[in-house]
N, C-alpha and C. Protein backbone atom coordinates (compact mmCIF):
# COMPACT_ATOMS: atom_id res chain seq x y z
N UNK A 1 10.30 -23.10 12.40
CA UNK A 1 10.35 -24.11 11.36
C UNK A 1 11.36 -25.19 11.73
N UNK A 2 11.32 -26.48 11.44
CA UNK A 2 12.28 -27.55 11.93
C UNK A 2 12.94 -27.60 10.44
N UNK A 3 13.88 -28.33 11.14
CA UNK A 3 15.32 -28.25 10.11
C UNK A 3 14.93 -28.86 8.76
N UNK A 4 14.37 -29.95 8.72
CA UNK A 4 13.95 -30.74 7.91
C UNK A 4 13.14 -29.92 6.61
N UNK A 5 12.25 -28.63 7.35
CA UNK A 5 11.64 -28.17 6.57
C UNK A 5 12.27 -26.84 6.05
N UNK A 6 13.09 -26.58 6.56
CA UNK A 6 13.72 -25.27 6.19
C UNK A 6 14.57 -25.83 4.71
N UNK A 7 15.49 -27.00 4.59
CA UNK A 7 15.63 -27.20 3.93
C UNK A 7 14.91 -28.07 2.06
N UNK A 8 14.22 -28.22 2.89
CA UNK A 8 12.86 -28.42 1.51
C UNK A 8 11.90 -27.31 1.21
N UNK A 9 12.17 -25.99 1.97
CA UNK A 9 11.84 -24.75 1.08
C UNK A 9 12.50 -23.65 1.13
N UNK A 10 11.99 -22.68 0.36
CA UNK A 10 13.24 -21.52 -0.41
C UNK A 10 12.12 -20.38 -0.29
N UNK A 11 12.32 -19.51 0.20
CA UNK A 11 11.76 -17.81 0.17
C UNK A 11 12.05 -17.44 -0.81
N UNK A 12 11.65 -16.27 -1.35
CA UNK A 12 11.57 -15.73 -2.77
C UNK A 12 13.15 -15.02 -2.56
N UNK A 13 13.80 -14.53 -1.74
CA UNK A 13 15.03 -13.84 -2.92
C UNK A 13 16.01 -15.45 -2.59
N UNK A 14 15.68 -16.83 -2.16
CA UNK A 14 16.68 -17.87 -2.55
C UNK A 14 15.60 -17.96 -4.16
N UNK A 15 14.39 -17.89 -4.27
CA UNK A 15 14.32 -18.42 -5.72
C UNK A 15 14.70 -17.16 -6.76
N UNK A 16 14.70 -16.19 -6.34
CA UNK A 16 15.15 -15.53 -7.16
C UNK A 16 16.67 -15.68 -8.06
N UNK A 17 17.23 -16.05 -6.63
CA UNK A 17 18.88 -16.22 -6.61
C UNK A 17 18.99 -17.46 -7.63
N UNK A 18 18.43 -18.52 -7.24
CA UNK A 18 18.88 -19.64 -8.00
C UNK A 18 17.95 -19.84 -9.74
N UNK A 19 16.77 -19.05 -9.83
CA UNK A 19 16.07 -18.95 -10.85
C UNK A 19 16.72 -18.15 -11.94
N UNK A 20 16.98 -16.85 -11.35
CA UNK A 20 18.02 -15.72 -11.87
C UNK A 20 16.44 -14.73 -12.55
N UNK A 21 15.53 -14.68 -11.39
CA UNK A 21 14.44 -14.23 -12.28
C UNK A 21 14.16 -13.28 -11.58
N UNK A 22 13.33 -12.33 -11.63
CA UNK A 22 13.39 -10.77 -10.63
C UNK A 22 11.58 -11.36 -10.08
N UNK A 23 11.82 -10.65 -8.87
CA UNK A 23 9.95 -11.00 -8.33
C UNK A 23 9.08 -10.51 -9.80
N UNK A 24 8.85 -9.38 -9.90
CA UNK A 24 8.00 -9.20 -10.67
C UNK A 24 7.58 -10.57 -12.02
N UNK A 25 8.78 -11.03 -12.98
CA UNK A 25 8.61 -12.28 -13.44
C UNK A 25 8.04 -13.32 -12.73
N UNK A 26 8.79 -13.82 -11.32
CA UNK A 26 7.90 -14.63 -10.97
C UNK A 26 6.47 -14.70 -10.50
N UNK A 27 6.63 -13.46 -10.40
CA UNK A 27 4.70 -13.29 -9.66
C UNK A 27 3.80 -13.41 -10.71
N UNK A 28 4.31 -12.74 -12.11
CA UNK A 28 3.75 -12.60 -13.67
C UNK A 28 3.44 -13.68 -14.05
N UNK A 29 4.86 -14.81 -14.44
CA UNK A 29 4.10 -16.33 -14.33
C UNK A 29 3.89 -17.46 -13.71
N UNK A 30 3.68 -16.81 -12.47
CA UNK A 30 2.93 -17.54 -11.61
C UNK A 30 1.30 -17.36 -12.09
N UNK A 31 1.03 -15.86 -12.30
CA UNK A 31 -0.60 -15.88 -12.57
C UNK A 31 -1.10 -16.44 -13.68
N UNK A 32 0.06 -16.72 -14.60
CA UNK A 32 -0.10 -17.49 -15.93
C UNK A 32 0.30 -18.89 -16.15
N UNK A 33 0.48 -19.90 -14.40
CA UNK A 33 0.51 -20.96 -14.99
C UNK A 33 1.92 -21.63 -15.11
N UNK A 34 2.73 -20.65 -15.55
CA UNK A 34 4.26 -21.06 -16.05
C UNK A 34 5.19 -21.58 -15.31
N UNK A 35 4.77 -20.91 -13.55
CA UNK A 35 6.12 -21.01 -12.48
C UNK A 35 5.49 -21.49 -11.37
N UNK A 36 5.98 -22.68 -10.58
CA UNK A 36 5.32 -23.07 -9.46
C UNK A 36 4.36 -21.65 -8.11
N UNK A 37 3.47 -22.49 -7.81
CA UNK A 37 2.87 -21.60 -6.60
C UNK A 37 3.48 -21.97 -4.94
N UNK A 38 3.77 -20.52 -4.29
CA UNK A 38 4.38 -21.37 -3.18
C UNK A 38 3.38 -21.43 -2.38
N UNK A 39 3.41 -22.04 -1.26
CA UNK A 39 2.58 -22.38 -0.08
C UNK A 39 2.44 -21.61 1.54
N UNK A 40 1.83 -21.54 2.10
CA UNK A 40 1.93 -20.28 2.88
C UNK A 40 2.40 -21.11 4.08
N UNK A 41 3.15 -20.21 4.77
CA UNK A 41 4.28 -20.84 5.89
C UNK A 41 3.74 -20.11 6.93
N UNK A 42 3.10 -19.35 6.70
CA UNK A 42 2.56 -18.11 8.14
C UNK A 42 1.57 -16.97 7.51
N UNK A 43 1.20 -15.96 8.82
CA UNK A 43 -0.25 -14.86 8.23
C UNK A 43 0.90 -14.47 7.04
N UNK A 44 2.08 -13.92 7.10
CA UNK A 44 2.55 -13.21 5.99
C UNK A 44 3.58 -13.58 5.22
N UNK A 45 3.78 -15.36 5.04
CA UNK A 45 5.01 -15.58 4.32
C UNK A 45 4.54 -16.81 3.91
N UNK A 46 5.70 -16.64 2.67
CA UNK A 46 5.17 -17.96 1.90
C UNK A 46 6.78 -18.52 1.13
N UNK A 47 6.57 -19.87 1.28
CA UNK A 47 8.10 -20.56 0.66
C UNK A 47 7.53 -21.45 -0.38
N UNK A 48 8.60 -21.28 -1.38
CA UNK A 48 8.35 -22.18 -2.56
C UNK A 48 8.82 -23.33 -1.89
N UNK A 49 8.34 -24.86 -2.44
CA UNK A 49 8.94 -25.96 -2.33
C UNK A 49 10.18 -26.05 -3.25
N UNK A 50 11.43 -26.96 -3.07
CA UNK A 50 12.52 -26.89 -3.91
C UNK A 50 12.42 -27.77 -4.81
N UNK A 51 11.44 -28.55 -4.25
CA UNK A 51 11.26 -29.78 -5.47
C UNK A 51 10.43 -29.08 -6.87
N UNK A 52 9.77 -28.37 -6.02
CA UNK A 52 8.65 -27.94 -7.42
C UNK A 52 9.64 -27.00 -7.92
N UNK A 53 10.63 -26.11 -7.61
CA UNK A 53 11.18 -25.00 -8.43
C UNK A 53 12.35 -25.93 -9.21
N UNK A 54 12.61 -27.15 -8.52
CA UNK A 54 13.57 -28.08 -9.53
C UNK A 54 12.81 -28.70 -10.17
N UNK A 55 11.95 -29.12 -10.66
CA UNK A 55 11.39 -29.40 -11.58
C UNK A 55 10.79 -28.38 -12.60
N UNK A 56 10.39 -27.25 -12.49
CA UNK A 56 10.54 -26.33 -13.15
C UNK A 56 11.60 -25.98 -13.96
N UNK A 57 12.37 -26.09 -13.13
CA UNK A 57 14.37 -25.44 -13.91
C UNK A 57 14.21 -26.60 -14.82
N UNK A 58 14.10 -27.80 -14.62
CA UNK A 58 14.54 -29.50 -15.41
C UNK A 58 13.51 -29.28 -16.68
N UNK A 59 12.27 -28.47 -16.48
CA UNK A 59 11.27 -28.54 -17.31
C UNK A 59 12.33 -27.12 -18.35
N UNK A 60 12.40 -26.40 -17.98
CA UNK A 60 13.42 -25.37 -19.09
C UNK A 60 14.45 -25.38 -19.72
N UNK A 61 14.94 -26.63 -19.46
CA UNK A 61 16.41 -27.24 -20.54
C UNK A 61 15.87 -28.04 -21.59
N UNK A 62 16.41 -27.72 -22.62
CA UNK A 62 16.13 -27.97 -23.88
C UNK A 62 16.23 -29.85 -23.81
N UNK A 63 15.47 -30.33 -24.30
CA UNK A 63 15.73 -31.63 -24.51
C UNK A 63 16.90 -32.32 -25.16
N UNK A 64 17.94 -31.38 -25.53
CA UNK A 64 19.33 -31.84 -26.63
C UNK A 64 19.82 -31.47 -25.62
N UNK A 65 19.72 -31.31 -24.42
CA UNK A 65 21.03 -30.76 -23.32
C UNK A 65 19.84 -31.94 -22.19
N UNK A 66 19.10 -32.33 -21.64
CA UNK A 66 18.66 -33.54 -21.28
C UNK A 66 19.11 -34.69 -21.50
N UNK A 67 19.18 -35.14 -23.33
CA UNK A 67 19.82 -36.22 -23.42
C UNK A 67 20.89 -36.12 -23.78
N UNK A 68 21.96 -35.15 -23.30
CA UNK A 68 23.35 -35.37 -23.17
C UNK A 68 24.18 -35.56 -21.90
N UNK A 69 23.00 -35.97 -20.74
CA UNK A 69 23.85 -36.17 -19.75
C UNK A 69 23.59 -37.34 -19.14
């Protein structure tokens, strides 16, 4: 992977880490829609994009903590 891209994606225990969510949740709503899908990086791995899991997080703060900053 080149540098460029390592840093514009995240393997599941960095999204775990920064989500604070256990695989099983994310795999759960992923099939429902709720949590970004990641993209496949190889036959057996797959990285979330960071943009899509930050926009996710931005999409889960309450709008009274949005417009207070």
């Amino acid at each position: 992977m080149q540098d460029g891209v390592k840093r514009t994606l995240a393997k599941l225990p960095q999204v775990m880490t920064r989500t604070d969510l256990k695989k099983s949740t994310i795999y759960f709503w992923m099939s429902r829609g709720k949590f970004p899908k990641p993209m496949k990086i190889g036959d057996r791995a797959v990285a979330w994009r960071i943009a899509d899991i930050e926009a996710w997080e931005a999409a889960q703060r309450p709008a009274s903590e949005l417009s207070a900053t």
